[in-house]
Protein backbone atom coordinates (compact mmCIF):
# COMPACT_ATOMS: atom_id res chain seq x y z
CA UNK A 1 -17.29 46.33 -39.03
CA UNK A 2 -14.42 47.83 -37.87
CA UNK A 3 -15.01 51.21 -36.17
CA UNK A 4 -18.04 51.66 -37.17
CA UNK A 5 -19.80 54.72 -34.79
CA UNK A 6 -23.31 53.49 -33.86
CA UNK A 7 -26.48 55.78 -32.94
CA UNK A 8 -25.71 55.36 -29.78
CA UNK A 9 -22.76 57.65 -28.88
CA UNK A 10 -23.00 60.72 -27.62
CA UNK A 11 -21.35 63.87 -30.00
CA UNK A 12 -17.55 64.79 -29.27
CA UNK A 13 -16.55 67.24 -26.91
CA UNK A 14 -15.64 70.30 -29.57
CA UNK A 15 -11.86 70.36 -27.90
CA UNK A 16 -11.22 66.76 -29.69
CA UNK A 17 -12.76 66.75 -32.42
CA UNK A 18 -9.79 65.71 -33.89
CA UNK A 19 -8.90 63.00 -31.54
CA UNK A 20 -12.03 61.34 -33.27
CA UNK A 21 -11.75 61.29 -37.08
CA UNK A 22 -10.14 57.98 -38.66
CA UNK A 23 -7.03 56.67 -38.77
CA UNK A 24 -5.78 55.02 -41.63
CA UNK A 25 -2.82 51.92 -40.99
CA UNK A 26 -2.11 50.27 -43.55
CA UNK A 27 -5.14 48.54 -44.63
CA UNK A 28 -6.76 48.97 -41.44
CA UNK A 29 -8.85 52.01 -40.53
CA UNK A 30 -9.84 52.70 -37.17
CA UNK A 31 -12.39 54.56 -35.87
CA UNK A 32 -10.20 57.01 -33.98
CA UNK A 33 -6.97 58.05 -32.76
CA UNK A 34 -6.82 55.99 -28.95
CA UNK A 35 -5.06 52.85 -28.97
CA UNK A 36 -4.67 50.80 -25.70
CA UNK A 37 -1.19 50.27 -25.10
CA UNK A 38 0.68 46.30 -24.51
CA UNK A 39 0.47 46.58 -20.68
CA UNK A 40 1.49 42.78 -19.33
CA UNK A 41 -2.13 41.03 -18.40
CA UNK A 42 -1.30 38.22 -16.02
CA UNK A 43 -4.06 36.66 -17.22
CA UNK A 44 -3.19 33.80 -19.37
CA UNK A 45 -1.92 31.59 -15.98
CA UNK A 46 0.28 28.47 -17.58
CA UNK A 47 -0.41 29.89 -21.27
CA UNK A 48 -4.12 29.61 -21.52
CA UNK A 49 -6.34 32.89 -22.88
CA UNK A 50 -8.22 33.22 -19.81
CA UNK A 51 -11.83 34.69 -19.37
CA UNK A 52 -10.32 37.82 -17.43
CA UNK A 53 -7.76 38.39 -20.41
CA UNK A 54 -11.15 38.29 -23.22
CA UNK A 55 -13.16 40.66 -20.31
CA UNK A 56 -10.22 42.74 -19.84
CA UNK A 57 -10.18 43.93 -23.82
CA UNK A 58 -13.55 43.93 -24.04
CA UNK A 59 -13.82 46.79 -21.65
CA UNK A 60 -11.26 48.64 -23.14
CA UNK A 61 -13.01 48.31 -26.64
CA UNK A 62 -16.10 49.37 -24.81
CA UNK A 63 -14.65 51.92 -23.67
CA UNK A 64 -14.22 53.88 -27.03
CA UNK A 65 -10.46 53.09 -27.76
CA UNK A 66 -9.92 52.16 -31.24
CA UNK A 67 -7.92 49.79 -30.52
CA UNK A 68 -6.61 47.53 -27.74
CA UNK A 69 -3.11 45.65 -27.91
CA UNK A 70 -3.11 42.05 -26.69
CA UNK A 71 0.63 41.99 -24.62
CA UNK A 72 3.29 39.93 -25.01
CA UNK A 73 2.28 37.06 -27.57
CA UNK A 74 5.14 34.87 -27.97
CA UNK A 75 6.42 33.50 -31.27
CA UNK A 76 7.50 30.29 -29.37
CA UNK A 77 8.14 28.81 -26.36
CA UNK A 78 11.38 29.53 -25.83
CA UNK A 79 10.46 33.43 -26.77
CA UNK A 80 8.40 33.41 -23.58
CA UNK A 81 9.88 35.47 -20.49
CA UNK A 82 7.62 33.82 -18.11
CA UNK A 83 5.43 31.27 -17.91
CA UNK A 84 2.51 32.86 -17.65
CA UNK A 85 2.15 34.20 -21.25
CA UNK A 86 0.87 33.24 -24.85
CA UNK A 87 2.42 32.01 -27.28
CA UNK A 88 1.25 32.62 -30.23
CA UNK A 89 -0.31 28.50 -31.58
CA UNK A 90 -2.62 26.31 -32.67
CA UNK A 91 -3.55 25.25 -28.78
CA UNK A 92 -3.97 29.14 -28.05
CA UNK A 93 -6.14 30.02 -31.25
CA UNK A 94 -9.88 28.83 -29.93
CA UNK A 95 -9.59 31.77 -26.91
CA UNK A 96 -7.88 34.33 -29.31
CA UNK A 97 -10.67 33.78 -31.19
CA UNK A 98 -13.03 34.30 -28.57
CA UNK A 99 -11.21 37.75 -27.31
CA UNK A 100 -11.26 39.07 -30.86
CA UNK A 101 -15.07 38.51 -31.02
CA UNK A 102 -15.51 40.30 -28.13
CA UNK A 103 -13.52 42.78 -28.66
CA UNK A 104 -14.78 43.32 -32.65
CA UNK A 105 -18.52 43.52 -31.30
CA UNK A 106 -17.46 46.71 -29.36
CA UNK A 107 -16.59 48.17 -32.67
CA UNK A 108 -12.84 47.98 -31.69
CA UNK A 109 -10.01 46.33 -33.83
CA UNK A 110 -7.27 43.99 -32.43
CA UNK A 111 -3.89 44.39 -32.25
CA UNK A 112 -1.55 41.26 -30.93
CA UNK A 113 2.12 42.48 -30.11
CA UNK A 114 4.59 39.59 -31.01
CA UNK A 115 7.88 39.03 -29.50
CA UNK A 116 10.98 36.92 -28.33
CA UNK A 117 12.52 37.79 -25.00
CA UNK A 118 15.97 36.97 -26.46
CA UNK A 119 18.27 36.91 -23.15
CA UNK A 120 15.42 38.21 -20.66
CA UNK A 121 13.63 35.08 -19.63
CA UNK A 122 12.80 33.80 -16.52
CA UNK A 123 11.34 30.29 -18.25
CA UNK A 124 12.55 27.33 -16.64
CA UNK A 125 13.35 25.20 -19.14
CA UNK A 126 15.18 26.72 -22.88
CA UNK A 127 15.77 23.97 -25.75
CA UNK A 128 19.02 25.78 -25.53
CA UNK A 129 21.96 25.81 -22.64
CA UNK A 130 21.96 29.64 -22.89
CA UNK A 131 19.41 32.29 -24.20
CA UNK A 132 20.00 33.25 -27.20
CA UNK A 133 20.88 37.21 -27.93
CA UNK A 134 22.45 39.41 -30.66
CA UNK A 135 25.32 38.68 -29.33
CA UNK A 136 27.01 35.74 -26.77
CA UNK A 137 28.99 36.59 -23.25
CA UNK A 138 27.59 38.16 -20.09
CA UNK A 139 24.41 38.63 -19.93
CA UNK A 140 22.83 41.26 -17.61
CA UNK A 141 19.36 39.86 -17.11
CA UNK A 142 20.90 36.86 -15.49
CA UNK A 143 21.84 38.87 -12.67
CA UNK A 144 18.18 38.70 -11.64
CA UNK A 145 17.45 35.33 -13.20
CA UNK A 146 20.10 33.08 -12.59
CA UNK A 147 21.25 32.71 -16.58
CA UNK A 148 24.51 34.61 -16.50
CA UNK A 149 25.94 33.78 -19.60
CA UNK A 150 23.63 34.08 -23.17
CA UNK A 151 24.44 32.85 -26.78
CA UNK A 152 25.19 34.68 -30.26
CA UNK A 153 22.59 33.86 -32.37
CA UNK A 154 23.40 31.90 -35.67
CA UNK A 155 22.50 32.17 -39.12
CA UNK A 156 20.33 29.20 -38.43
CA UNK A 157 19.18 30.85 -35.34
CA UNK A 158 18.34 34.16 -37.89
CA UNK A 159 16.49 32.54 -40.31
CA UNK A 160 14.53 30.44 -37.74
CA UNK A 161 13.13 33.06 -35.73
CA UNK A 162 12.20 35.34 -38.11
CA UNK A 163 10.18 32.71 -39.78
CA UNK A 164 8.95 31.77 -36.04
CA UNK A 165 7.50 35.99 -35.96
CA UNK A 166 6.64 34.83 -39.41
CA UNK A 167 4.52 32.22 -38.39
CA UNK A 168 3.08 33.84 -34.93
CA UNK A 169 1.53 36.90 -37.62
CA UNK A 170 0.02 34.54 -39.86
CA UNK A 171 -1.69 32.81 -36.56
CA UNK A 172 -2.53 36.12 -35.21
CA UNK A 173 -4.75 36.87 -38.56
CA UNK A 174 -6.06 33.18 -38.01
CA UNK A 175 -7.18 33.99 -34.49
CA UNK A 176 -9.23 37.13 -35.59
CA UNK A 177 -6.59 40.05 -35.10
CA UNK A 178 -6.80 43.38 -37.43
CA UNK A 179 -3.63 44.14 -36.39
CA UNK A 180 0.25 43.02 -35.43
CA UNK A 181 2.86 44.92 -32.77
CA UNK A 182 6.63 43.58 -33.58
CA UNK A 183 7.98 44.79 -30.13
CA UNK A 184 11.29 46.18 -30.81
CA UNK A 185 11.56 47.57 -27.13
CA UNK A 186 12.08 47.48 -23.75
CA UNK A 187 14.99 44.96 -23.64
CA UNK A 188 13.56 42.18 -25.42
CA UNK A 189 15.48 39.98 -28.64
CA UNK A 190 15.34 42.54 -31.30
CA UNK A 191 15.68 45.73 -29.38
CA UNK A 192 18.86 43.72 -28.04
CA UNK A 193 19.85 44.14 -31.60
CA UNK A 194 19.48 47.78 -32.03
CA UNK A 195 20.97 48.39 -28.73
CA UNK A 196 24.59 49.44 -28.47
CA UNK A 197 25.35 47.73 -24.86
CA UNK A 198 23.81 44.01 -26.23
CA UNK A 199 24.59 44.03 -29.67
CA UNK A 200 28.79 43.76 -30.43
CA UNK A 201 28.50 41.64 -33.56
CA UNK A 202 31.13 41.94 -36.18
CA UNK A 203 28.76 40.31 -38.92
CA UNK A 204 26.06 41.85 -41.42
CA UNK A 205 23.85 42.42 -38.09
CA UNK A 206 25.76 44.59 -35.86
CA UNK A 207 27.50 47.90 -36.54
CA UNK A 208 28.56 50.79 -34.53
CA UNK A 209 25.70 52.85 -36.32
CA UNK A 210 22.28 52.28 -35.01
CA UNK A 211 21.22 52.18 -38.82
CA UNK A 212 23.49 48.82 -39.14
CA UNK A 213 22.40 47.32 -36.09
CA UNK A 214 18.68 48.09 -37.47
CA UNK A 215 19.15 45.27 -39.79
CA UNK A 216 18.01 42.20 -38.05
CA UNK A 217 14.75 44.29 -36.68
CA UNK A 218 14.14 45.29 -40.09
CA UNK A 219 14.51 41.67 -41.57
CA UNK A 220 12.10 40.37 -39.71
CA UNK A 221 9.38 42.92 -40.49
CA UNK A 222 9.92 42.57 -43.92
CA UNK A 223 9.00 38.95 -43.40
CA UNK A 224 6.03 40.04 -41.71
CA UNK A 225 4.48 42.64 -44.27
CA UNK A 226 5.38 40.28 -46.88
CA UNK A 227 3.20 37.71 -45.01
CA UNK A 228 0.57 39.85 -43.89
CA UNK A 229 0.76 43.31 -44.56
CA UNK A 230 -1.66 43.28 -47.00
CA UNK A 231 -4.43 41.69 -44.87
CA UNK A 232 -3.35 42.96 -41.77
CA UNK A 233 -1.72 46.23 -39.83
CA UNK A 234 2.10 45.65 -39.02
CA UNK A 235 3.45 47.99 -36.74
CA UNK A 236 6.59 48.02 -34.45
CA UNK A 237 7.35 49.21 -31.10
CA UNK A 238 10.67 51.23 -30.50
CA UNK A 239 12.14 53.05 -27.83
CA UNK A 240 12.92 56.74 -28.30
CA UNK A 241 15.83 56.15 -25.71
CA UNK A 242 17.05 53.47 -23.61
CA UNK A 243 16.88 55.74 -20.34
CA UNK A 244 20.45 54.49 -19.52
CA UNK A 245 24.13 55.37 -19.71
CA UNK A 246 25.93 53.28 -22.89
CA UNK A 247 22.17 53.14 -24.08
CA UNK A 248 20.59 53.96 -27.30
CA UNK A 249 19.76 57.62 -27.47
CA UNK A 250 16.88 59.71 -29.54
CA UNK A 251 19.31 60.22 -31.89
CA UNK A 252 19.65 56.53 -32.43
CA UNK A 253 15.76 56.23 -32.57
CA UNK A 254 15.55 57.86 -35.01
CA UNK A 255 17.80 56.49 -37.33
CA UNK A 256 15.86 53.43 -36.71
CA UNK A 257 12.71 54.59 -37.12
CA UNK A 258 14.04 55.64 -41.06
CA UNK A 259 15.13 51.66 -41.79
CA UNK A 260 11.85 50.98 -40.43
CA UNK A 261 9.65 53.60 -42.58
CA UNK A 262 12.23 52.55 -45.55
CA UNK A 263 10.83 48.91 -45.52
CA UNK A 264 7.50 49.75 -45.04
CA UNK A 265 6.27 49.43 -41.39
CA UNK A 266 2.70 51.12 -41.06
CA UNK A 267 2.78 52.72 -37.95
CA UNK A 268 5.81 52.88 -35.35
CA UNK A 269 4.97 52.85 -31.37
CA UNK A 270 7.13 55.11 -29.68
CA UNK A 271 8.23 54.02 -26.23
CA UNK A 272 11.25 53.87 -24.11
CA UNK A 273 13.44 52.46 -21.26
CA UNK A 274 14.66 49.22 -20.64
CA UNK A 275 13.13 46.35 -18.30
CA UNK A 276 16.75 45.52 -16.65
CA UNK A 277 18.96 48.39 -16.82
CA UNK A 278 15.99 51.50 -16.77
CA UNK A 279 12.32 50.41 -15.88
CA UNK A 280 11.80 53.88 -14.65
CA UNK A 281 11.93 55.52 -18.15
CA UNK A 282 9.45 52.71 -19.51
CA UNK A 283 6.72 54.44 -16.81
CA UNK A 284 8.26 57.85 -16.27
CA UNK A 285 8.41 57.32 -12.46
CA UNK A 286 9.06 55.13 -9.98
CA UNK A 287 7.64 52.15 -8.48
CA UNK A 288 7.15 52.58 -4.47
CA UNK A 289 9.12 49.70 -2.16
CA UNK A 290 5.09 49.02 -1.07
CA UNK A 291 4.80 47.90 -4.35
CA UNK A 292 6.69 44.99 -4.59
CA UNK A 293 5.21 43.11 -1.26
CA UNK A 294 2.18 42.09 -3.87
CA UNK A 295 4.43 39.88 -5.89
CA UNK A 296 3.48 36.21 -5.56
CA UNK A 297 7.00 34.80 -7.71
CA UNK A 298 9.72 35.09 -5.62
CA UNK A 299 12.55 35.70 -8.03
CA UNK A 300 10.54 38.16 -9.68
CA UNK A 301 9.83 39.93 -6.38
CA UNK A 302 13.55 39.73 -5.43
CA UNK A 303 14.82 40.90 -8.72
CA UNK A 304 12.59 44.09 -8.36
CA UNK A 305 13.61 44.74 -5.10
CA UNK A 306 17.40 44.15 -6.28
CA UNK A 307 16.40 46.60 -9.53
CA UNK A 308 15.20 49.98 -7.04
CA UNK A 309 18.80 50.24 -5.51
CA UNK A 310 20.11 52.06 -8.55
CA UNK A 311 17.08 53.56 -9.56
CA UNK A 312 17.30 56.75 -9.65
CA UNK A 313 14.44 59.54 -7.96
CA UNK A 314 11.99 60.04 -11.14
CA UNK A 315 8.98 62.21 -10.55
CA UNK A 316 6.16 61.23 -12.95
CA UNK A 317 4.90 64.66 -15.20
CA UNK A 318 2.62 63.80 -18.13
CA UNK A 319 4.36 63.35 -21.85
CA UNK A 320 7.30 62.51 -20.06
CA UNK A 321 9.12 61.45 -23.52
CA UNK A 322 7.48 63.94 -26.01
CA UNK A 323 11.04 65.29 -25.76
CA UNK A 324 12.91 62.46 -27.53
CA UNK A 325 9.64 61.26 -29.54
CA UNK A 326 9.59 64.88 -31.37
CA UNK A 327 12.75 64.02 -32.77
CA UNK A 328 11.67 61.51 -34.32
CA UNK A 329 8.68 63.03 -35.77
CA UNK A 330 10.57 65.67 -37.27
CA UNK A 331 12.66 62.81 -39.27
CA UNK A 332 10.20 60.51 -40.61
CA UNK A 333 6.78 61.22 -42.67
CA UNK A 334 4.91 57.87 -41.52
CA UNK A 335 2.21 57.65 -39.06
CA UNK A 336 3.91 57.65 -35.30
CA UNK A 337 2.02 56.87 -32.40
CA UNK A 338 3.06 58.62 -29.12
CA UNK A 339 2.92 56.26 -25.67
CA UNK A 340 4.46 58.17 -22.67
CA UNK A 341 2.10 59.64 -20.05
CA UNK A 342 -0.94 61.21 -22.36
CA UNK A 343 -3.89 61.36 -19.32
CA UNK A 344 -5.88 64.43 -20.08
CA UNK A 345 -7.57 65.69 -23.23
CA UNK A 346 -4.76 68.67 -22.77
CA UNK A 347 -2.62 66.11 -23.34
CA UNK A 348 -4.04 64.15 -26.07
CA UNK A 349 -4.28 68.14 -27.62
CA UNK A 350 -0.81 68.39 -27.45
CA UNK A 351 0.29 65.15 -28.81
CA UNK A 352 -2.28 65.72 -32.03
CA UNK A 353 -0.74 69.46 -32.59
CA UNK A 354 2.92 67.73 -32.33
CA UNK A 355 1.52 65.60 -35.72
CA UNK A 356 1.44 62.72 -33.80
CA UNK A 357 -1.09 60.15 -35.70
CA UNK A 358 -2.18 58.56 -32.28
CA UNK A 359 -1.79 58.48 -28.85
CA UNK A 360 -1.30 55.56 -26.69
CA UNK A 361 -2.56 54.72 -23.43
CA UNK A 362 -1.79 52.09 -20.97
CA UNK A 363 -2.13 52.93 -16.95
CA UNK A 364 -4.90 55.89 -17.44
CA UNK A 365 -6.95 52.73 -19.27
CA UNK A 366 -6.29 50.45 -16.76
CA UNK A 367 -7.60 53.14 -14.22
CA UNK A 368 -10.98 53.62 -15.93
CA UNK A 369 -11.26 51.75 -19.51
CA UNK A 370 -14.57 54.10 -20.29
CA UNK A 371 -12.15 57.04 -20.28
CA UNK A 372 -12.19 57.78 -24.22
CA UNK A 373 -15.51 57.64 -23.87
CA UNK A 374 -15.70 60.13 -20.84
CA UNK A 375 -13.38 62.44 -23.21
CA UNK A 376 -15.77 62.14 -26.20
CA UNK A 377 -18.70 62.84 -23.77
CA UNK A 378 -16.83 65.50 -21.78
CA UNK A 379 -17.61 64.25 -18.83
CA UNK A 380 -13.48 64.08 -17.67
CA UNK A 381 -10.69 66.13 -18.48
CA UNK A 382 -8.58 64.20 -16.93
CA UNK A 383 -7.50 60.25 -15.56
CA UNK A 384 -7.74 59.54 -11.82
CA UNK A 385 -4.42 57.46 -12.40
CA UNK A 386 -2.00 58.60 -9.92
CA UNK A 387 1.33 57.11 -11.41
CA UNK A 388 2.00 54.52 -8.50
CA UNK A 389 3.04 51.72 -10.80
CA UNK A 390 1.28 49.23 -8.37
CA UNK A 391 -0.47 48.31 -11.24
CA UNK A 392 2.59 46.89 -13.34
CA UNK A 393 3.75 44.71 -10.59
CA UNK A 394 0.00 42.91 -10.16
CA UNK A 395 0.43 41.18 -13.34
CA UNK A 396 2.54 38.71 -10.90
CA UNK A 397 -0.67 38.25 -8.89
CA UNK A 398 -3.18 35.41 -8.93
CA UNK A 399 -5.80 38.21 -10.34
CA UNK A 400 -3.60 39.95 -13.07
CA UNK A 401 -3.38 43.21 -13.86
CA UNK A 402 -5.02 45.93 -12.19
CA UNK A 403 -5.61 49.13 -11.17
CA UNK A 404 -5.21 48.94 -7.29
CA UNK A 405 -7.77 52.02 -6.46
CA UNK A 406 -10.81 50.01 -7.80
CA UNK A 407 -12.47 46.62 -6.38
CA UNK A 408 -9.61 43.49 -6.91
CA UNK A 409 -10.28 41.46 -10.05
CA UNK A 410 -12.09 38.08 -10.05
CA UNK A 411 -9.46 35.11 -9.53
CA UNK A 412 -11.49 32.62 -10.49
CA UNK A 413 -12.21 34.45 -13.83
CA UNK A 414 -8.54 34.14 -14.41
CA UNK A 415 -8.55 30.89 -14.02
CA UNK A 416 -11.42 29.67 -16.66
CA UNK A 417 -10.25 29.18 -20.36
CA UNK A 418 -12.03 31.76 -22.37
CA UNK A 419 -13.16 28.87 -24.76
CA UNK A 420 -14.99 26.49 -22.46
């Protein structure tokens, strides 16, 4: 089951006792208030659900979060950014099923985020000239990737995709997932949508408000709950600002976030930045130069170097968008889940006293995935992660994702399918 607490576990540390109860999504309940954030894996080399990606959330579910959120799970092919990744399929549904398993014997629930890169994709091949977008023209992502031009998506193209997300849910549940993540972020297709510097259309699906150019977004989870949302948790990933000028603001967020609790969503993921035009306010601080020499792709190594001469000097400070997220938790009434630099039970206090449902963690888990546990026990206060970022660029690296202050990761694990 589910969350279930066995006889094992030590009692909570009296300062989190809240941090520990149930949470309630939709018709998932889980047992407490840590979810592992989508951090990119690296580990599904040439699409396959590698051994490393099954280990990898086992040891976060071990670990005591709640929860732990399989990245990047494309709805097709052509929704891929890189190779490297799932897409969501018959072929992949034997190792989902595996990592699930795993993952549901640590008394953890699965979440897989779904998603279409839209115009940011470095795949070789598209079954179309251009990517498609919200909307056709220029497209700023092919600065780094060599695709300068991207199309306006069709009604065709509409319908199709959101019964491709349709489709990638209903495999999801198939493959052994509790849960769903629409990403709605970071620069991908449908946060191209509610974005005001990708999405010009003149049609139904673009408008000057950010409550109009919500409509696509909220389309497609309709589709979704209506598929799944009685079996399964649906919730979506939004940014609480783009972290650019001629970007979407709080204030935008959190007209967004009202479509979204209007149609029903059951929990909203509150991120922010953008992967092109502001990285830096996706991890609250920047990546050092150092960083990039461990990139085996080229392009992707020379579009990160290209990306750090207009970033801008960010200093990394926990919460680093509680500022923007409170907004939107003073506007809406459903359960919101805060991701933005929570590393200390201090932190995790604050973000509970805010009303914040849950809080999400990404880098301090890939520093030490026992660390809910270590907060329950009260063993730590705080996560050893330092904030370097070297971590997100080692997805690119033979090993995947890691944290680069502990032992490298086993290659050859990533490169055994987690079904044979």
């Amino acid at each position: 089951m589910v969350g279930r607490r066995t006889s094992a576990e030590k009692p909570v540390n009296d300062s989190l006792q809240a941090a520990f109860t149930p949470l309630q999504i939709g018709p998932l309940k889980l047992r407490n208030r840590f979810i592992k954030s989508a951090t990119n894996e690296g580990m599904a080399k040439r699409g396959m659900v590698s051994k490393a990606l099954v280990e990898h959330h086992r040891r976060m579910a071990a670990g005591g979060a709640a929860m732990t959120t399989v990245a990047y799970c494309a709805i097709s092919p052509d929704g891929r950014t890189f190779e490297d990744q799932l897409s969501l399929d018959d072929a992949s549904l034997p190792g989902l099923r595996v990592l699930t398993d795993a993952v549901h014997r640590e008394g953890a629930a699965a979440c897989a985020q779904i998603t279409h890169g839209g115009a940011f994709t470095f795949v070789p091949q598209l079954s179309t000239r251009y990517p498609l977008s919200c909307s056709g023209g220029f497209n700023p992502p092919g600065v780094i990737n060599g695709r300068l031009f991207k199309t306006a998506m069709t009604e065709a193209d509409l319908t199709r995709i959101a019964d491709e997300f349709v489709a990638a849910a209903q495999c999801a549940r198939a493959a052994g997932f509790d849960a769903v993540e629409i990403h709605m972020g970071h620069g991908y297709l449908l946060s191209q949508f509610l974005s005001p510097a990708y999405n010009k259309r003149r049609d139904a699906w673009g408008g000057r408000s950010a409550a109009e150019r919500a409509r696509y977004p909220a389309r497609v989870l309709r589709r979704v709950l209506d598929a799944v949302g009685g079996s399964m948790a649906v919730s979506c990933k939004i940014g609480v600002t783009e972290g650019f000028k001629g970007g979407a603001t709080a204030e935008d967020a959190v007209q967004v976030a009202q479509v979204l609790e209007h149609e029903g969503a059951h929990l909203l993921v509150l991120s922010g930045g953008m992967n092109v035009e502001a990285p830096w306010a996706i991890f609250g601080s920047n990546m050092p130069p150092a960083a990039t020499d461990v990139i085996d792709n080229k392009v992707i190594r020379a579009a990160t170097r290209l990306m750090k001469l207009w970033e801008p000097k960010v200093a990394f400070h926990e919460l680093y968008l509680r500022e923007h997220s409170l907004k939107l938790r003073a506007a809406v009434k459903m359960p919101l889940a805060y991701l933005g630099g929570a590393k200390s039970v201090a932190g995790v206090q604050q973000v509970l006293a805010d009303g914040f449902d849950s809080v999400v963690m990404g880098r301090a888990l890939l520093h030490e995935p026992n660390l809910v546990n270590q907060f329950r026990e009260g063993t730590a206060t705080v996560s050893g992660c330092t904030a370097c970022n070297q971590c997100v660029v080692m997805m690119y690296t033979a090993a995947g994702t890691q944290c680069v202050l502990h032992a490298p990761n086993d290659v050859q694990l990533n490169q055994q399918p987690a079904s044979a």
